[in-house]
N, C-alpha and C. Protein backbone atom coordinates (compact mmCIF):
# COMPACT_ATOMS: atom_id res chain seq x y z
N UNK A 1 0.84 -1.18 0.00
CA UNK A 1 0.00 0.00 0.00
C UNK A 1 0.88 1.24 0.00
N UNK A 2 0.20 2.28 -0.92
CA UNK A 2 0.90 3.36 -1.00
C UNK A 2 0.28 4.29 -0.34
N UNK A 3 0.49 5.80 -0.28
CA UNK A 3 -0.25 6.60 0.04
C UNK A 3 0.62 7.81 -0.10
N UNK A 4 0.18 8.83 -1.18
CA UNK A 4 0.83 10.09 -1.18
C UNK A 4 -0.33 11.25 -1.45
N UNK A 5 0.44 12.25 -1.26
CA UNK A 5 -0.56 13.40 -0.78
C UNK A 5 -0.34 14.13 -2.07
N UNK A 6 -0.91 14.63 -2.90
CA UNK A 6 -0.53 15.78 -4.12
C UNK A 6 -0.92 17.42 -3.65
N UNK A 7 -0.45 18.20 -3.88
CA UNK A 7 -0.60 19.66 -3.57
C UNK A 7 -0.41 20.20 -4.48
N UNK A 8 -1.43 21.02 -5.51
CA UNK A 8 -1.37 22.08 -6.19
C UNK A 8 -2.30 22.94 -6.01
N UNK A 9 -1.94 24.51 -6.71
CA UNK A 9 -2.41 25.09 -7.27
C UNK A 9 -2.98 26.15 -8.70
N UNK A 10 -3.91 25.69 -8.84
CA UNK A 10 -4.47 25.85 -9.78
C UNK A 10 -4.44 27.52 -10.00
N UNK A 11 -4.98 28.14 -11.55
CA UNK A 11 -5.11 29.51 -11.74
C UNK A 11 -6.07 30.16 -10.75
N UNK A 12 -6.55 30.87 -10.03
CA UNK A 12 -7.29 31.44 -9.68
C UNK A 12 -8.24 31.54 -10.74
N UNK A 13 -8.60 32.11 -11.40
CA UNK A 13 -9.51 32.17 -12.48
C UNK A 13 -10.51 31.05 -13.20
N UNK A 14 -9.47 29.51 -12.21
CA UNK A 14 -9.44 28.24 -13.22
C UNK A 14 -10.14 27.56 -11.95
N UNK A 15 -10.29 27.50 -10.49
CA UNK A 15 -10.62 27.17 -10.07
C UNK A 15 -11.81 26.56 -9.76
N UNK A 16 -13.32 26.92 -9.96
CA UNK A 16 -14.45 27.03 -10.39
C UNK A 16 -14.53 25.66 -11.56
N UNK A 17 -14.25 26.29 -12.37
CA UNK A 17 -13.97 25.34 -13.84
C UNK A 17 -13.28 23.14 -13.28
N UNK A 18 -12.03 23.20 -12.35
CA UNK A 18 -11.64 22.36 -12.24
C UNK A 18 -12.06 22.17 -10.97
N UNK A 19 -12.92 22.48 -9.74
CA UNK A 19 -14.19 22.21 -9.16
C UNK A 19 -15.13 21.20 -9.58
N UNK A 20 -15.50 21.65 -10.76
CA UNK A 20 -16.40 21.01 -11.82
C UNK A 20 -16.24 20.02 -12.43
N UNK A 21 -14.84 20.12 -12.63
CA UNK A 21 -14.36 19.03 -13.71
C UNK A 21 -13.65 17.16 -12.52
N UNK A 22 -13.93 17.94 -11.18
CA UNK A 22 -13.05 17.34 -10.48
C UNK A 22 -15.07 16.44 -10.45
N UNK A 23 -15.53 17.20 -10.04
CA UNK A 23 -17.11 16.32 -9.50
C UNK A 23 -17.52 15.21 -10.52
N UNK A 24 -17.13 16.01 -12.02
CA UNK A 24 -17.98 15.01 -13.37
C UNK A 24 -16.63 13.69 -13.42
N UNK A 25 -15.80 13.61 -12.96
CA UNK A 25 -14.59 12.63 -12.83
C UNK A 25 -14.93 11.95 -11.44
N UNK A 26 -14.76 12.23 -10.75
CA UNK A 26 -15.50 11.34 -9.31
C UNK A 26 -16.69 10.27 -9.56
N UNK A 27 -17.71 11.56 -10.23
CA UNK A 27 -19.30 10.37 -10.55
C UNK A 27 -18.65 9.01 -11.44
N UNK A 28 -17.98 9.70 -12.34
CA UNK A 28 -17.13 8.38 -13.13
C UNK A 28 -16.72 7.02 -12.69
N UNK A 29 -15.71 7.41 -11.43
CA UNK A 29 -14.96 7.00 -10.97
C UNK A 29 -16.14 5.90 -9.95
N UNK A 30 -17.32 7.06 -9.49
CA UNK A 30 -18.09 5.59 -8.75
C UNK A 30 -18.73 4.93 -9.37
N UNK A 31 -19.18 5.32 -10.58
CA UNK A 31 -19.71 4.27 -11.60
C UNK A 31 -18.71 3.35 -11.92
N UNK A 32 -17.86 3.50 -11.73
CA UNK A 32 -16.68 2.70 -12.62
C UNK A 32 -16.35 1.56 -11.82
N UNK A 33 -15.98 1.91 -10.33
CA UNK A 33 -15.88 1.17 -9.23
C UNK A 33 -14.35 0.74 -8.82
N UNK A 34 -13.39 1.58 -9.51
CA UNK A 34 -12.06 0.80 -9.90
C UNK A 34 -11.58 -0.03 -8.01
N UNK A 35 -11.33 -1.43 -8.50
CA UNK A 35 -10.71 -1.86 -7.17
C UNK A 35 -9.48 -1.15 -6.64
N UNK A 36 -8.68 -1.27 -5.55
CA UNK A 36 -7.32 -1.53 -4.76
C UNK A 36 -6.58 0.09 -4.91
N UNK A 37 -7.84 0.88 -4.71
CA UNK A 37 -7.43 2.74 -4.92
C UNK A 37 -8.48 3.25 -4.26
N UNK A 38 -7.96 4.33 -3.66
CA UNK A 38 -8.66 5.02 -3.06
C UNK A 38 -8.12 6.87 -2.90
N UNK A 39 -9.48 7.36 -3.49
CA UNK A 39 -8.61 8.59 -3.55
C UNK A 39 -9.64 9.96 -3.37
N UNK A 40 -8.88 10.62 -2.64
CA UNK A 40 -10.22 11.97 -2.32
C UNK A 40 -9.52 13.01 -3.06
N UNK A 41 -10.52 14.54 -3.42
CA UNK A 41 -9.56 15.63 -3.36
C UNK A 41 -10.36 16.89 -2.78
N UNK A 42 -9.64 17.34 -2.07
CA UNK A 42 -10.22 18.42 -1.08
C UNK A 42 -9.43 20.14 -1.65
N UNK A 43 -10.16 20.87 -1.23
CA UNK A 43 -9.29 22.55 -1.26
C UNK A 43 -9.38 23.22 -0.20
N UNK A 44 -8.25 23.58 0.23
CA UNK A 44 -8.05 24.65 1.43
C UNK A 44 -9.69 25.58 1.15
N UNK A 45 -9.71 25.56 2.60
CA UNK A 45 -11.11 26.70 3.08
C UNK A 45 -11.19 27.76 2.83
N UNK A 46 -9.88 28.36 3.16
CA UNK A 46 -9.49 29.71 2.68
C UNK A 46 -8.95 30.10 1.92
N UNK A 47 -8.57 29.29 0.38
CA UNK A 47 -7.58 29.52 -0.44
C UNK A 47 -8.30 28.47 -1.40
N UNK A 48 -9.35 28.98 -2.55
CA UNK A 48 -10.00 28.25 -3.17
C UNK A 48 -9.05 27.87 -3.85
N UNK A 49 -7.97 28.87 -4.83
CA UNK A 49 -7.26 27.52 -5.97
C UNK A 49 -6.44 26.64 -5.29
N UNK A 50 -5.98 26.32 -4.07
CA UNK A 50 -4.97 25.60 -3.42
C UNK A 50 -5.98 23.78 -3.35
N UNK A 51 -5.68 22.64 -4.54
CA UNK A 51 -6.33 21.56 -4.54
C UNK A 51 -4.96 20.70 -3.48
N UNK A 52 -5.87 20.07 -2.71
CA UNK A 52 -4.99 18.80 -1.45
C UNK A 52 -5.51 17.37 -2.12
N UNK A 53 -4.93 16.63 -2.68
CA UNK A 53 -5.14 15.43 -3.13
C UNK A 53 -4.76 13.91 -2.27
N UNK A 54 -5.41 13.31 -1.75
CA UNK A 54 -5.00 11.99 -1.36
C UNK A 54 -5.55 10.60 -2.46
N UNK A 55 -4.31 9.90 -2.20
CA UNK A 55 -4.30 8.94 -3.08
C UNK A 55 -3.69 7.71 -2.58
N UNK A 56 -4.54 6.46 -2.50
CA UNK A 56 -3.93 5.35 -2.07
C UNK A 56 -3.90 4.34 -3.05
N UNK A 57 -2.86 4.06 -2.88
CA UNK A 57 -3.17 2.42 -4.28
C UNK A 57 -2.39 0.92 -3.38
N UNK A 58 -3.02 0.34 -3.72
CA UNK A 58 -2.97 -1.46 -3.47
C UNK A 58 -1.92 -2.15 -3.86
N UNK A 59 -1.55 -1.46 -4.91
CA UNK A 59 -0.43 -2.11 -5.48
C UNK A 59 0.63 -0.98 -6.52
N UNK A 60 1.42 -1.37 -7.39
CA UNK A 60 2.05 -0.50 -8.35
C UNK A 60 1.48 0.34 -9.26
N UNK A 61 0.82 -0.15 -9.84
CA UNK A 61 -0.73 0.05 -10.99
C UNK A 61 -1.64 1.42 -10.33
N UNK A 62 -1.74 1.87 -11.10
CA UNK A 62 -2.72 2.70 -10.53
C UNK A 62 -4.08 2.63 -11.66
N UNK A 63 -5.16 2.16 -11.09
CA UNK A 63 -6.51 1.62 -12.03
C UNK A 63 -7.24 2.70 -11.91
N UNK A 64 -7.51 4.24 -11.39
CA UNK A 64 -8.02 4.86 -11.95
C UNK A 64 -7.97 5.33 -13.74
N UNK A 65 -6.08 5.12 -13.95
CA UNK A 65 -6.23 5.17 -15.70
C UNK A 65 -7.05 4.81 -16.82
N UNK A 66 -7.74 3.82 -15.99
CA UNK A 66 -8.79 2.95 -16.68
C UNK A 66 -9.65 3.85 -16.71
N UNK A 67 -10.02 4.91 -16.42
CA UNK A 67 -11.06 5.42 -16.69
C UNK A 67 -10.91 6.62 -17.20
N UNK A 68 -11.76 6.67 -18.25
CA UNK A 68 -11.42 7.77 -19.62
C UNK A 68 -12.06 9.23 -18.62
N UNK A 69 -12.40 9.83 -17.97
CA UNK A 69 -12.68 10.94 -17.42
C UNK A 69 -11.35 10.83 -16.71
N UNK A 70 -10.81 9.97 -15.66
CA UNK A 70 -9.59 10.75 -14.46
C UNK A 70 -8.52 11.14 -15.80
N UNK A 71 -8.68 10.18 -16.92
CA UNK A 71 -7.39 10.34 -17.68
C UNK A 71 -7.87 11.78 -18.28
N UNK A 72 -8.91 12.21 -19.01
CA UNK A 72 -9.47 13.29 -18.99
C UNK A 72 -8.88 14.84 -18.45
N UNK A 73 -9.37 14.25 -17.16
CA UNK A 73 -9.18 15.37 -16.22
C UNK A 73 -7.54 15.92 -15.94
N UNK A 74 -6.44 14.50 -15.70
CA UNK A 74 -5.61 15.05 -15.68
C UNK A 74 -4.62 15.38 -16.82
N UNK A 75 -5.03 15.16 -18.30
CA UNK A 75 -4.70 15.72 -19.18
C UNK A 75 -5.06 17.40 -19.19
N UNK A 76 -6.21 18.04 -18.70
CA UNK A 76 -6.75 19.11 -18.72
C UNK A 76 -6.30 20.49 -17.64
N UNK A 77 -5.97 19.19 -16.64
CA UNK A 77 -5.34 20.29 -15.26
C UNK A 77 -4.00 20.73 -15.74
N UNK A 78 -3.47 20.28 -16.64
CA UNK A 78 -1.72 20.89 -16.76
C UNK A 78 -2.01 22.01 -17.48
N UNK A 79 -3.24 22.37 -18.08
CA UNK A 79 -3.30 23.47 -18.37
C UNK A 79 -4.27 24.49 -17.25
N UNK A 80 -4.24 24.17 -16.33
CA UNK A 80 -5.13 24.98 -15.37
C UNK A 80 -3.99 25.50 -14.05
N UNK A 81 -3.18 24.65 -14.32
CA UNK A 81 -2.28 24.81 -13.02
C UNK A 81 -1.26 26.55 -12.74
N UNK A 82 -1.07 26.87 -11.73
CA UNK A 82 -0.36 27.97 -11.15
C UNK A 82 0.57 27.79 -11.44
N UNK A 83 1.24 26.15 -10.94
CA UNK A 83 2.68 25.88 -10.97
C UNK A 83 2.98 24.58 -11.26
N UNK A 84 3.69 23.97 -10.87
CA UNK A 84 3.49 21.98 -10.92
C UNK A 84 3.51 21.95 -9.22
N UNK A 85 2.90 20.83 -9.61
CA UNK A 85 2.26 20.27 -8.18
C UNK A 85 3.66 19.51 -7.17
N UNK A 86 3.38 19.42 -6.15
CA UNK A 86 4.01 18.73 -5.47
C UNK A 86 3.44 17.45 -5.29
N UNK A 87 4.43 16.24 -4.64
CA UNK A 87 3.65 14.85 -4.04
C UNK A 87 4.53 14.74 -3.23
N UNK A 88 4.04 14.21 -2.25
CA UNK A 88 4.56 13.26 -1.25
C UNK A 88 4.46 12.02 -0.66
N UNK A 89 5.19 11.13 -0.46
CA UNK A 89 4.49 10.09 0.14
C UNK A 89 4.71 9.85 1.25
N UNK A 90 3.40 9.42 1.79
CA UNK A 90 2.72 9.61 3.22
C UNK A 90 3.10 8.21 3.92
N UNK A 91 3.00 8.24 5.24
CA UNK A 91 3.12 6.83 5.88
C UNK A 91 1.91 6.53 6.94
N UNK A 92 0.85 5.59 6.69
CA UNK A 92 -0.10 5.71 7.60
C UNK A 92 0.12 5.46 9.16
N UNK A 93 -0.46 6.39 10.05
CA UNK A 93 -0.08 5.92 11.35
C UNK A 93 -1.39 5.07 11.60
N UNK A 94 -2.39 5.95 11.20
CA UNK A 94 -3.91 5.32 11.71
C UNK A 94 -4.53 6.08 10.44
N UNK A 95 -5.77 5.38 10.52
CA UNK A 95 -7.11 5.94 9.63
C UNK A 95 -8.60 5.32 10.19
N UNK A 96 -9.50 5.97 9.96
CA UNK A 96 -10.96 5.70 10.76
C UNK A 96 -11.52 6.35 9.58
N UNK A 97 -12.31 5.78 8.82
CA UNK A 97 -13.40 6.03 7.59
C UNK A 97 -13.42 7.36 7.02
N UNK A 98 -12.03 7.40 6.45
CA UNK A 98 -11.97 8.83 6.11
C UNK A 98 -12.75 8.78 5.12
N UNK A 99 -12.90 9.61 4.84
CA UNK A 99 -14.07 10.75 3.66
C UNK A 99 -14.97 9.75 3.12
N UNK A 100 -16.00 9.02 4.12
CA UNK A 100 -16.81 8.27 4.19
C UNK A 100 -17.90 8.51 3.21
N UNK A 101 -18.41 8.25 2.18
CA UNK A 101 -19.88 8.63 1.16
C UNK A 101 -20.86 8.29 2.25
């Protein structure tokens, strides 16, 4: 199991737009159902273009690719972005049903 955190920000201007584009890629993603991944994306409260990404995968593979919207989406954000993003990878200490549907 992996787990890394992504941090960007997006144009100000662009924010709104990849809001949008982030929701019509999610519905995808639960229709789709991809196994052994798990992944949220949140934005600072006070800093709408600032996107916080978590991402877990099961194995090497990452099976959201399989789905023609995430591939979509992140073809589309390199043109929305402020800067390039950062990642990190995370080490779990604990977790309790994060970002539960």
């Amino acid at each position: 199991m992996s787990v890394t955190l992504i941090r960007g920000q997006v144009r100000p201007d662009q924010a709104a737009d990849v809001e949008a584009a982030a929701q019509k890629m999610f519905a995808a993603i639960k229709a789709a159902r991809p196994g052994g991944v798990r992944y949220a994306s949140t934005k600072l409260a006070d800093d709408g273009p600032t996107f916080v990404v978590l991402l877990e995968l099961d194995g090497p593979a990452n099976p959201l690719t399989a789905v023609p919207e995430f591939v979509e989406f992140q073809n589309e954000l390199k043109n929305r972005l402020a800067g390039p993003p950062t990642a990190e990878q995370l080490e779990v200490v604990g977790t309790y049903r994060l970002f539960t549907d």
